[in-house]
N, C-alpha and C. Protein backbone atom coordinates (compact mmCIF):
# COMPACT_ATOMS: atom_id res chain seq x y z
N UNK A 1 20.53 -12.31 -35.79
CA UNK A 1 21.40 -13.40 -36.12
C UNK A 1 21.51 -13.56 -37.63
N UNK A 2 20.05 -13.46 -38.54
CA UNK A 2 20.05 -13.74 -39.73
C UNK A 2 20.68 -12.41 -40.70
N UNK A 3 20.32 -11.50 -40.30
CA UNK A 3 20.41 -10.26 -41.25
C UNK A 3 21.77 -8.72 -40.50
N UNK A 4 21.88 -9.01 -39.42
CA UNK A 4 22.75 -8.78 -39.10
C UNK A 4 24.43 -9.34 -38.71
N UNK A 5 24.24 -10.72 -37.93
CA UNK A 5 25.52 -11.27 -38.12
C UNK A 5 25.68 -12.29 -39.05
N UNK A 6 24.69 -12.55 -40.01
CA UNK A 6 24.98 -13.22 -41.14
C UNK A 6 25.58 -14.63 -40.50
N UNK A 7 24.97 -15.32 -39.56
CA UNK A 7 25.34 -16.60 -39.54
C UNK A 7 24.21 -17.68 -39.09
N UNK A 8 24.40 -18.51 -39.91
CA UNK A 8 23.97 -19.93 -40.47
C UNK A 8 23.34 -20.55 -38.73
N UNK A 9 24.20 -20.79 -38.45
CA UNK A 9 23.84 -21.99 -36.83
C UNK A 9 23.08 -21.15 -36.37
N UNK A 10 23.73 -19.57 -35.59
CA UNK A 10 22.80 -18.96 -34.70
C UNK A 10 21.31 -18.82 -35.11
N UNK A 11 21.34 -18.49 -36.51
CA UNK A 11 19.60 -18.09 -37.07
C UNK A 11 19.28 -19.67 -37.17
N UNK A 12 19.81 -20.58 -37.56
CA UNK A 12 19.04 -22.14 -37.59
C UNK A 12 18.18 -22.36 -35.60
N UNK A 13 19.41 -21.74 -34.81
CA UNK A 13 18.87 -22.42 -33.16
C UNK A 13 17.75 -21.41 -32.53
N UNK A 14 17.89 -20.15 -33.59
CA UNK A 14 16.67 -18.89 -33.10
C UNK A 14 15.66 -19.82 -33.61
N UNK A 15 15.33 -20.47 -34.54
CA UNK A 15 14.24 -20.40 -35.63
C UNK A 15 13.65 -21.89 -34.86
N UNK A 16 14.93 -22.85 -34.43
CA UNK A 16 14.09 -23.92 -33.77
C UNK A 16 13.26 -23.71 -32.56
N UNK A 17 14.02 -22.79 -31.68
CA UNK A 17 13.73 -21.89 -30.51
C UNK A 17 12.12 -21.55 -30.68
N UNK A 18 12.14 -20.80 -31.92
CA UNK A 18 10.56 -19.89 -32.45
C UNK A 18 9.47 -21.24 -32.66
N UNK A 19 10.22 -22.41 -33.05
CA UNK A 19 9.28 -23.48 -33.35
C UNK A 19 9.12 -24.11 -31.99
N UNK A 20 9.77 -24.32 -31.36
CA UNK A 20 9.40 -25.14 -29.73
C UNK A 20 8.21 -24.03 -29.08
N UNK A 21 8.52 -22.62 -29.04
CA UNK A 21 7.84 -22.08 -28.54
C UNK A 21 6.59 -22.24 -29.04
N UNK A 22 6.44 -22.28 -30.42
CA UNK A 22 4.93 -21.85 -31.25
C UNK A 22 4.41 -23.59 -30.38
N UNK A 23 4.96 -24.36 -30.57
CA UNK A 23 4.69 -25.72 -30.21
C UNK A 23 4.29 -25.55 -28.51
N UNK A 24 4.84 -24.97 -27.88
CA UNK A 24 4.61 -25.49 -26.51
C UNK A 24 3.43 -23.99 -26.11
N UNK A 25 3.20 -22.98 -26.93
CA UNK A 25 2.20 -22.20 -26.79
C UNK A 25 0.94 -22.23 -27.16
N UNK A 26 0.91 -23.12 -28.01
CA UNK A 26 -0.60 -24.06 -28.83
C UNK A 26 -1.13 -24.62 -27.86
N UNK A 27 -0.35 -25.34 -26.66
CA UNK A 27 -0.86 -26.36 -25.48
C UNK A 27 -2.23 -25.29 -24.83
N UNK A 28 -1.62 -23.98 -24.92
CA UNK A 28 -2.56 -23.05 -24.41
C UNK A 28 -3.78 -22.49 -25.19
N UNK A 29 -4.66 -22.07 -24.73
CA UNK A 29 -5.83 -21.83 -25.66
C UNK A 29 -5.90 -20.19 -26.11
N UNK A 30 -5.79 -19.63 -27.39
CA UNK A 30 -5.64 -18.60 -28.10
C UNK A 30 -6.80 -17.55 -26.79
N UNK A 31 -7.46 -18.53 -26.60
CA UNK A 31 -8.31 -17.41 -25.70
C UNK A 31 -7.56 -16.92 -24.26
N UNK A 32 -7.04 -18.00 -23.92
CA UNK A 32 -6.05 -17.95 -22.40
C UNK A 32 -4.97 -17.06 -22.49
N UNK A 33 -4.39 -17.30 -23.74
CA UNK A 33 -3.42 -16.30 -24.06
C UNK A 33 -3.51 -14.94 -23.66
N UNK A 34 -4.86 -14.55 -24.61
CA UNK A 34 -5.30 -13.26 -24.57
C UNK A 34 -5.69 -12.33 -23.29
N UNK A 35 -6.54 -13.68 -22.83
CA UNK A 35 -7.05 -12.69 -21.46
C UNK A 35 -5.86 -12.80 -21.00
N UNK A 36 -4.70 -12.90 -20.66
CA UNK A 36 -3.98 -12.90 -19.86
C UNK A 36 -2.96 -11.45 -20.33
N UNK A 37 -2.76 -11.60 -21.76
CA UNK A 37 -2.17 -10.06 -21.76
C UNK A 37 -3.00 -8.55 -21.77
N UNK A 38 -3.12 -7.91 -20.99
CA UNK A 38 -4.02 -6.75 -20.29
C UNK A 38 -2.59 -5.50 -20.14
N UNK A 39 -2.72 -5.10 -21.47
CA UNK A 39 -1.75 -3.77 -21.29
C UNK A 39 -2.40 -2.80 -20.65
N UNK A 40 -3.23 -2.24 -20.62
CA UNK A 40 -3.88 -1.52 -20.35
C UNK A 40 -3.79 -0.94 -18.64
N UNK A 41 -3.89 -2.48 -17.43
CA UNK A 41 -3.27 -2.43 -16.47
C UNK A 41 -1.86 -2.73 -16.25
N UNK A 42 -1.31 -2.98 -17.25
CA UNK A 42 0.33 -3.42 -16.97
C UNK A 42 0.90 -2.13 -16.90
N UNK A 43 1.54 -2.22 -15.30
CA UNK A 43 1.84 -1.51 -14.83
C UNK A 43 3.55 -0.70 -15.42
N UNK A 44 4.03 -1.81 -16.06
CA UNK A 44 5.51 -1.86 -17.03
C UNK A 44 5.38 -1.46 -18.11
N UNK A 45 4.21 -1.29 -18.56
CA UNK A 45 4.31 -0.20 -19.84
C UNK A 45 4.56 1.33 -19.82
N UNK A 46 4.63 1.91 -19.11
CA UNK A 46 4.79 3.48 -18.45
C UNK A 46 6.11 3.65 -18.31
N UNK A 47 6.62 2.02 -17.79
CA UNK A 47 8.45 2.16 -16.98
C UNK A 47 9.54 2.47 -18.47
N UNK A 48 10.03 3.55 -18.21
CA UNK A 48 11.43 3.23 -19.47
C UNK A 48 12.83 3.72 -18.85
N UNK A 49 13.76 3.76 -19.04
CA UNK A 49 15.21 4.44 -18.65
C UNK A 49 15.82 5.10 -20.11
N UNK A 50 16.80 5.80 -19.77
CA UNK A 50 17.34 6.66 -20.58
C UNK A 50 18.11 5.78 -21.38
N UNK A 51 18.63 4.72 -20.85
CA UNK A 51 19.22 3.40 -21.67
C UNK A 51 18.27 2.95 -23.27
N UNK A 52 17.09 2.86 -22.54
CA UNK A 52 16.15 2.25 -23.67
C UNK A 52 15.53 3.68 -24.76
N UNK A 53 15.90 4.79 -24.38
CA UNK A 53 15.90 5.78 -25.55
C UNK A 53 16.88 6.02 -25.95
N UNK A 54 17.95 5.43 -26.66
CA UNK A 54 19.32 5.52 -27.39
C UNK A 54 19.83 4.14 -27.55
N UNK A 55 19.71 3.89 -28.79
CA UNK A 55 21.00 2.61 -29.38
C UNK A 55 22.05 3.08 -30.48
N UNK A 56 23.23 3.04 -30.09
CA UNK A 56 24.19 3.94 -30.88
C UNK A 56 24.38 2.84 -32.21
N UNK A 57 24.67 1.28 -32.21
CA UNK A 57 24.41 0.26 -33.29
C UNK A 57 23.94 -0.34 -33.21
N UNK A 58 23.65 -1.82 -33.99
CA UNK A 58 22.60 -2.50 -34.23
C UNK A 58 23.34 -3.67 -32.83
N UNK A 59 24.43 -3.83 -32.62
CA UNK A 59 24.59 -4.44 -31.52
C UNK A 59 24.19 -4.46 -30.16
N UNK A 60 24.18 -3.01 -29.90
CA UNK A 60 23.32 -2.83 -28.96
C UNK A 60 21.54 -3.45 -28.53
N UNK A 61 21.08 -3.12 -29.60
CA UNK A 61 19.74 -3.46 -30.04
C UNK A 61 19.58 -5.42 -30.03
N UNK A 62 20.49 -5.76 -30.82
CA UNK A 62 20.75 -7.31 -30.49
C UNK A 62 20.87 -7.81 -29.33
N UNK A 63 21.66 -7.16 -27.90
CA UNK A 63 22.16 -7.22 -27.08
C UNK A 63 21.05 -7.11 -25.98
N UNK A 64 20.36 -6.10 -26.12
CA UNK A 64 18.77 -5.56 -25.36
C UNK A 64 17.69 -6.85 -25.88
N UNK A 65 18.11 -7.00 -27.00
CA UNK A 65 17.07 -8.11 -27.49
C UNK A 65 16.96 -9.67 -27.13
N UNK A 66 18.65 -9.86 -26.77
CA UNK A 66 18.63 -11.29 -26.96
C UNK A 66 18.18 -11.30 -24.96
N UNK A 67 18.27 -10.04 -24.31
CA UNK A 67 18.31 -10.20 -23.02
C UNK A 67 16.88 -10.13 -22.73
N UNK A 68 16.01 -9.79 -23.56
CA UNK A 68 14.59 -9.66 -23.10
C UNK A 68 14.00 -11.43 -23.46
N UNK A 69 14.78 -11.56 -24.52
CA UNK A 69 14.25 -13.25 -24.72
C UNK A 69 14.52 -14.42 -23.57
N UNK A 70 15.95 -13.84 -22.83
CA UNK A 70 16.79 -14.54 -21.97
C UNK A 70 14.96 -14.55 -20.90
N UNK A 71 14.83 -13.22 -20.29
CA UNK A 71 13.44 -13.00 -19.48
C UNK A 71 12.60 -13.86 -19.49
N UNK A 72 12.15 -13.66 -21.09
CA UNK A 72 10.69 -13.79 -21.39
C UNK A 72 10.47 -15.64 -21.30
N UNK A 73 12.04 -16.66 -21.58
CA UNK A 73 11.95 -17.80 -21.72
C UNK A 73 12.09 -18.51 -20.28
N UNK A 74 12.51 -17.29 -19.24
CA UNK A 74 12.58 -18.27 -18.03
C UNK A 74 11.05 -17.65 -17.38
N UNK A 75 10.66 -16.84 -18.16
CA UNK A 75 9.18 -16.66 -17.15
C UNK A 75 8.27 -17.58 -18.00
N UNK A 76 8.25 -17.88 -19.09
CA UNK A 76 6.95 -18.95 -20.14
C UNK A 76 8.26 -20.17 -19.39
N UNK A 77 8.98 -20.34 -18.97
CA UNK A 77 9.00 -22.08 -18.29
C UNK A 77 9.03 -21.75 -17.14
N UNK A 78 8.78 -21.08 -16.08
CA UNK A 78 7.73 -20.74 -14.75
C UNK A 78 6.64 -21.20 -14.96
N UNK A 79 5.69 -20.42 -16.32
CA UNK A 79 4.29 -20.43 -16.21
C UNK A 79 3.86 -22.06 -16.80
N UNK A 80 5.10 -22.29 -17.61
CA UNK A 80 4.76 -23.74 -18.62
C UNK A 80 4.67 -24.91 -16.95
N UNK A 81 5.28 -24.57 -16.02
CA UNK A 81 4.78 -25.64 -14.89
C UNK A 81 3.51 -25.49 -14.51
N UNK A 82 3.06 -24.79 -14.65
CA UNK A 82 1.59 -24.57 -14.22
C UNK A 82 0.54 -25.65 -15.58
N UNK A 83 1.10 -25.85 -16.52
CA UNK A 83 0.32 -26.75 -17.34
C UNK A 83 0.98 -27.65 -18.15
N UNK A 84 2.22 -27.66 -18.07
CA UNK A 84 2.82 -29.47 -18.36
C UNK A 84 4.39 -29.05 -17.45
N UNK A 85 4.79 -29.88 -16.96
CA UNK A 85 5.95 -30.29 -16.06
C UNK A 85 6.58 -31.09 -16.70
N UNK A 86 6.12 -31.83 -17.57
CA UNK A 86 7.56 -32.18 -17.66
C UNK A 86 7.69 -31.69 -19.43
N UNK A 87 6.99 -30.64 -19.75
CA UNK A 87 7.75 -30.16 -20.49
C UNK A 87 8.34 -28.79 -20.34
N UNK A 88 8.21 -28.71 -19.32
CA UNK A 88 8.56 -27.11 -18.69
C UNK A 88 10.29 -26.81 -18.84
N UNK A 89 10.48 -27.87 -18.77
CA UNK A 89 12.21 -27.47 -18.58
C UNK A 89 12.80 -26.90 -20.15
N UNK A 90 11.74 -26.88 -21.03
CA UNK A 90 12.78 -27.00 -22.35
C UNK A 90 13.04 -25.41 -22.80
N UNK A 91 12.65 -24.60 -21.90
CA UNK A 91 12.96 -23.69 -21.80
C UNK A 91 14.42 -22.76 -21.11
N UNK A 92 14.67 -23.96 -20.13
CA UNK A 92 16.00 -24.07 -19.07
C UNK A 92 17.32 -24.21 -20.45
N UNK A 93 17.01 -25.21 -21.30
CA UNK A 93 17.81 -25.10 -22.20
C UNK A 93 18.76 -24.23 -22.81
N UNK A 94 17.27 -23.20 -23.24
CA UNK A 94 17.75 -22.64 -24.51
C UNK A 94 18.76 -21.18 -23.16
């Protein structure tokens, strides 16, 4: 948003985005965090497609990117019900 499409709003709503998250990931304990990511058995590190070895521009790459965030924010407000509810939704938002 910042260095590629050069605009103002989108990089201001990424950056609040990055701050709600840092905020609603503190609730959790640096240790909880950790044990919980285990690459080692993650079974999705092995998985790739021929899609994800080739980006012809940086749009593409934006495009793969903004869709893994789309993922990653409705599974941390899945897991955010498991330890505050009613702040779980602020993830539904974005």
């Amino acid at each position: 948003m910042r260095f590629v499409l050069d605009d103002r709003h989108l990089t201001g709503l990424c950056k609040q985005l990055r701050h709600d998250l840092t905020d609603a990931v503190s609730r959790i304990s640096s240790d909880d965090r950790f044990a919980a990511r285990e690459t080692q058995a993650d079974v999705g590190t092995q998985l790739s497609t021929s899609a994800e070895q080739s980006r012809s521009e940086t749009a593409e790459v934006l495009a793969a990117n903004l869709g893994r965030l789309q993922e990653a924010l409705r599974s941390l407000e899945e897991f955010g019900k498991v330890f505050d509810t009613a702040r779980a939704g602020w993830a539904a938002v974005a």
